[in-house]
N, C-alpha and C. Protein backbone atom coordinates (compact mmCIF):
# COMPACT_ATOMS: atom_id res chain seq x y z
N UNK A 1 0.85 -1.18 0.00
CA UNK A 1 0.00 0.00 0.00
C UNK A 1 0.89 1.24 0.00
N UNK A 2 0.52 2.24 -1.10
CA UNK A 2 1.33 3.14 -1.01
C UNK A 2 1.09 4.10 -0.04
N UNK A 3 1.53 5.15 0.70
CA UNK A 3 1.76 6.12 1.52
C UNK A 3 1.40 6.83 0.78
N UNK A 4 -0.20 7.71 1.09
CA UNK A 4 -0.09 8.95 0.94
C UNK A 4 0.09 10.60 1.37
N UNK A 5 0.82 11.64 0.72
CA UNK A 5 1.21 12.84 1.42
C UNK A 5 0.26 13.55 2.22
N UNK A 6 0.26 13.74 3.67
CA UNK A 6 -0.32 14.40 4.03
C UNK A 6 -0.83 15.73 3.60
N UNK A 7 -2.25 16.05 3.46
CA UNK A 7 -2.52 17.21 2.72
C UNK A 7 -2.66 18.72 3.50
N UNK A 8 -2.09 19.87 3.16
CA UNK A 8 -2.25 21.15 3.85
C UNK A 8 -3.26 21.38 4.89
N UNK A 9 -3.07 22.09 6.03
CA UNK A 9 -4.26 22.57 6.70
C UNK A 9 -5.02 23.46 5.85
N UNK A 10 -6.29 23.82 5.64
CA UNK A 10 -7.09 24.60 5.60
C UNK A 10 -6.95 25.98 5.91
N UNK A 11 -6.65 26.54 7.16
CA UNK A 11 -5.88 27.41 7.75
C UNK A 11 -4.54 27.24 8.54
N UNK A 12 -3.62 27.64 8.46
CA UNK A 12 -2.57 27.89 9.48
C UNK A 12 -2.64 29.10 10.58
N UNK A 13 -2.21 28.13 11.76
CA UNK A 13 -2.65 29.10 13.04
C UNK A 13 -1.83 30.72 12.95
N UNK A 14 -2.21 31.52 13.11
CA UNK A 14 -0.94 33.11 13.35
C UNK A 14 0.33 32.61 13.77
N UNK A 15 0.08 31.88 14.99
CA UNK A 15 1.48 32.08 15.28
C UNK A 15 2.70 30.79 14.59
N UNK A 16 1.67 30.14 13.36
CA UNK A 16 3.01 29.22 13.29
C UNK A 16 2.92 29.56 11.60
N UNK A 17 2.44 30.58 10.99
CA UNK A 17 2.61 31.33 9.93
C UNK A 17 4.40 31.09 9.42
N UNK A 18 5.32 31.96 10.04
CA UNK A 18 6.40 31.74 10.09
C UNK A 18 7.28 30.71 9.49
N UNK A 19 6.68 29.75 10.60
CA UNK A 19 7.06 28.12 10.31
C UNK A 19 6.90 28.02 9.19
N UNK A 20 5.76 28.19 8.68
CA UNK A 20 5.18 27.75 7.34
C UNK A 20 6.11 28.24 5.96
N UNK A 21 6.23 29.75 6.32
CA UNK A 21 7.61 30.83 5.60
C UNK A 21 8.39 29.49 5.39
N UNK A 22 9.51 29.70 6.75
CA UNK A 22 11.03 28.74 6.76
C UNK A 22 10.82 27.60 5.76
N UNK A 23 9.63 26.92 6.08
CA UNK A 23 9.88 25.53 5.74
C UNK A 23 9.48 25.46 3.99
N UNK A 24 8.55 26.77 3.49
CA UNK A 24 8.95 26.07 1.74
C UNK A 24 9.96 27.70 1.13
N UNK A 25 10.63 28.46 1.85
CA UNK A 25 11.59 29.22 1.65
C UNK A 25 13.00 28.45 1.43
N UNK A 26 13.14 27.08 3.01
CA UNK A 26 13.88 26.27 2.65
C UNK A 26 14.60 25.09 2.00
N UNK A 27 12.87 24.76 1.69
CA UNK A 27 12.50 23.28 1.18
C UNK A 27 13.12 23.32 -0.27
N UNK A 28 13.82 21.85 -0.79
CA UNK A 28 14.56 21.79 -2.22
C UNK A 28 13.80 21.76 -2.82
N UNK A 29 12.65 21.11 -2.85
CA UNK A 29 11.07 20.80 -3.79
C UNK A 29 10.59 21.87 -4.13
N UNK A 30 10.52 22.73 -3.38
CA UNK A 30 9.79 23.55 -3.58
C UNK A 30 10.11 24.25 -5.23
N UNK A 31 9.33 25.41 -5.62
CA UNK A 31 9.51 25.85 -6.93
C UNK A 31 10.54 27.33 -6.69
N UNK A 32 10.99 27.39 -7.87
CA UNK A 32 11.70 28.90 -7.47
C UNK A 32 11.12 30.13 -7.70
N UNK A 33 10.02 29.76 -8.78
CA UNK A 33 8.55 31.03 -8.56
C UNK A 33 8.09 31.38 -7.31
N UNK A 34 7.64 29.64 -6.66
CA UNK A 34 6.81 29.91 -5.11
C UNK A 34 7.20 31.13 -4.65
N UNK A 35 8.74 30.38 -4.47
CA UNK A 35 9.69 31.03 -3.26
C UNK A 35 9.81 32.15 -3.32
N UNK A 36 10.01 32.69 -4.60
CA UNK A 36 10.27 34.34 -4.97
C UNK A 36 8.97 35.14 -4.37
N UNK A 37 7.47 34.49 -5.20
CA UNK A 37 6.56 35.16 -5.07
C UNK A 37 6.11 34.84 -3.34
N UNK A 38 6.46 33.59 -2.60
CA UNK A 38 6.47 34.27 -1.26
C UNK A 38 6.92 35.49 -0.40
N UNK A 39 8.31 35.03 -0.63
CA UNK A 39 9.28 36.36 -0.17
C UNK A 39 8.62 37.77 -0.77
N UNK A 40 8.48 37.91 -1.92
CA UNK A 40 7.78 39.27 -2.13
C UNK A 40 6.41 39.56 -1.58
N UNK A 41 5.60 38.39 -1.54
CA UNK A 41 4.57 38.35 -0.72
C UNK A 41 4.51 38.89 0.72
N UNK A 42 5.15 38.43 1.71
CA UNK A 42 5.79 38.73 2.94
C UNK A 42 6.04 40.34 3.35
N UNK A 43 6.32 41.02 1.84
CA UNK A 43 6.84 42.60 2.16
C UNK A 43 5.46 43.60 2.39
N UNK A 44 4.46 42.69 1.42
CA UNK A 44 3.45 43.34 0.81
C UNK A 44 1.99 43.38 1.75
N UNK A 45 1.25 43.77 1.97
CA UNK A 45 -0.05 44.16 2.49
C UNK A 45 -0.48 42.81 2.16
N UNK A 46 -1.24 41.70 2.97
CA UNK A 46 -1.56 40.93 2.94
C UNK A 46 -3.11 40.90 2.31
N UNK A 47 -3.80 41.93 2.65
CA UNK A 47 -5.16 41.93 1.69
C UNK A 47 -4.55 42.34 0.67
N UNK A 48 -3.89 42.83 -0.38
CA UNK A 48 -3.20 43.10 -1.93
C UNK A 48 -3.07 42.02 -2.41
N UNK A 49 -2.32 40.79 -1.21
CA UNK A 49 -1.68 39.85 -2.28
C UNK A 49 -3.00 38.82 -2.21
N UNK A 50 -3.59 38.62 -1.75
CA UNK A 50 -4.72 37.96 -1.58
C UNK A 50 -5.24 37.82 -2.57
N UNK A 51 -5.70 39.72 -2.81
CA UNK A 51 -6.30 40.07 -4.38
C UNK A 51 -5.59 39.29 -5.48
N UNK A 52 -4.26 39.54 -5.44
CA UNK A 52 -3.91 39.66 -6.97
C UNK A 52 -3.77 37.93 -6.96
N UNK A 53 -4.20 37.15 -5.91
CA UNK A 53 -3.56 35.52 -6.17
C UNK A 53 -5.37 35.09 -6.35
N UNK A 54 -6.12 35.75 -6.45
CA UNK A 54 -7.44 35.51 -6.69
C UNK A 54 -7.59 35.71 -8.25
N UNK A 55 -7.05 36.65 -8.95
CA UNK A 55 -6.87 36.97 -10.06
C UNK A 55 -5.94 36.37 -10.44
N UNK A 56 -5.42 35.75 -10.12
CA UNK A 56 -3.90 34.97 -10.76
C UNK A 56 -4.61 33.75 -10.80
N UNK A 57 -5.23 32.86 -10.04
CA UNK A 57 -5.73 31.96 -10.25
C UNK A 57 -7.26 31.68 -11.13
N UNK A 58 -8.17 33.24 -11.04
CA UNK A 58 -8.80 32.99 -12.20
C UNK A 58 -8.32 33.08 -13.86
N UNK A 59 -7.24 33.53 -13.82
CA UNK A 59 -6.59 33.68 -14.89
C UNK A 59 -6.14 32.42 -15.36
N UNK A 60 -5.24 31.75 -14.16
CA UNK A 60 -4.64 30.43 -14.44
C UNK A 60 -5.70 29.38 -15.23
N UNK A 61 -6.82 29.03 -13.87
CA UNK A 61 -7.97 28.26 -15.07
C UNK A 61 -8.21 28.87 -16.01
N UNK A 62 -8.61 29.91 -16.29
CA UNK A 62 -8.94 29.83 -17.62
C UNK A 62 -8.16 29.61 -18.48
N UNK A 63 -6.95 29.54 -18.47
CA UNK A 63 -6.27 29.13 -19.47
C UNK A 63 -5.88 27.70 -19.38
N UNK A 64 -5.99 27.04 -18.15
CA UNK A 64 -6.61 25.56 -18.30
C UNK A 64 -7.61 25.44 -18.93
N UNK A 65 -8.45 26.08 -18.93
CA UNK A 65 -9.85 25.47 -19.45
C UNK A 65 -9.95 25.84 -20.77
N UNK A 66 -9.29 27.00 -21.39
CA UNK A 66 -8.96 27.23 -23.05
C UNK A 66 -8.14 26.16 -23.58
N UNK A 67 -6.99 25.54 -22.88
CA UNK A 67 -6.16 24.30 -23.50
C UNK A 67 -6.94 23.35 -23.54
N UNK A 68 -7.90 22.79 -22.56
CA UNK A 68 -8.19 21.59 -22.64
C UNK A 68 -8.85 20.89 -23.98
């Protein structure tokens, strides 16, 4: 039986936010977009980036859904 990856919380608590930073800032897997667009994330007004990853992701499907 294979092992499967435990999946994300839903929310992460305030105070272990941070944690969350370190660990895909540090992580090898991770992507080097993520990481960038975290770190710039981090500088920025947290309702802004919210916005623009709401729009980034309706954008994204739809251009899933134009390829398919």
């Amino acid at each position: 039986m294979s092992e499967v990856a435990p999946q994300p919380p839903e929310q992460i608590e305030a105070e272990d936010v941070m944690t969350y930073v370190r660990f895909v800032l540090s992580h090898p897997g991770m992507s080097r977009w993520l990481k960038d667009a975290l770190a710039s994330a981090m500088e920025r007004d947290p309702i802004s980036v919210l916005n623009d990853l709401e729009l980034l992701s309706l954008i994204t499907r739809s251009r899933i859904r134009r390829d398919l």
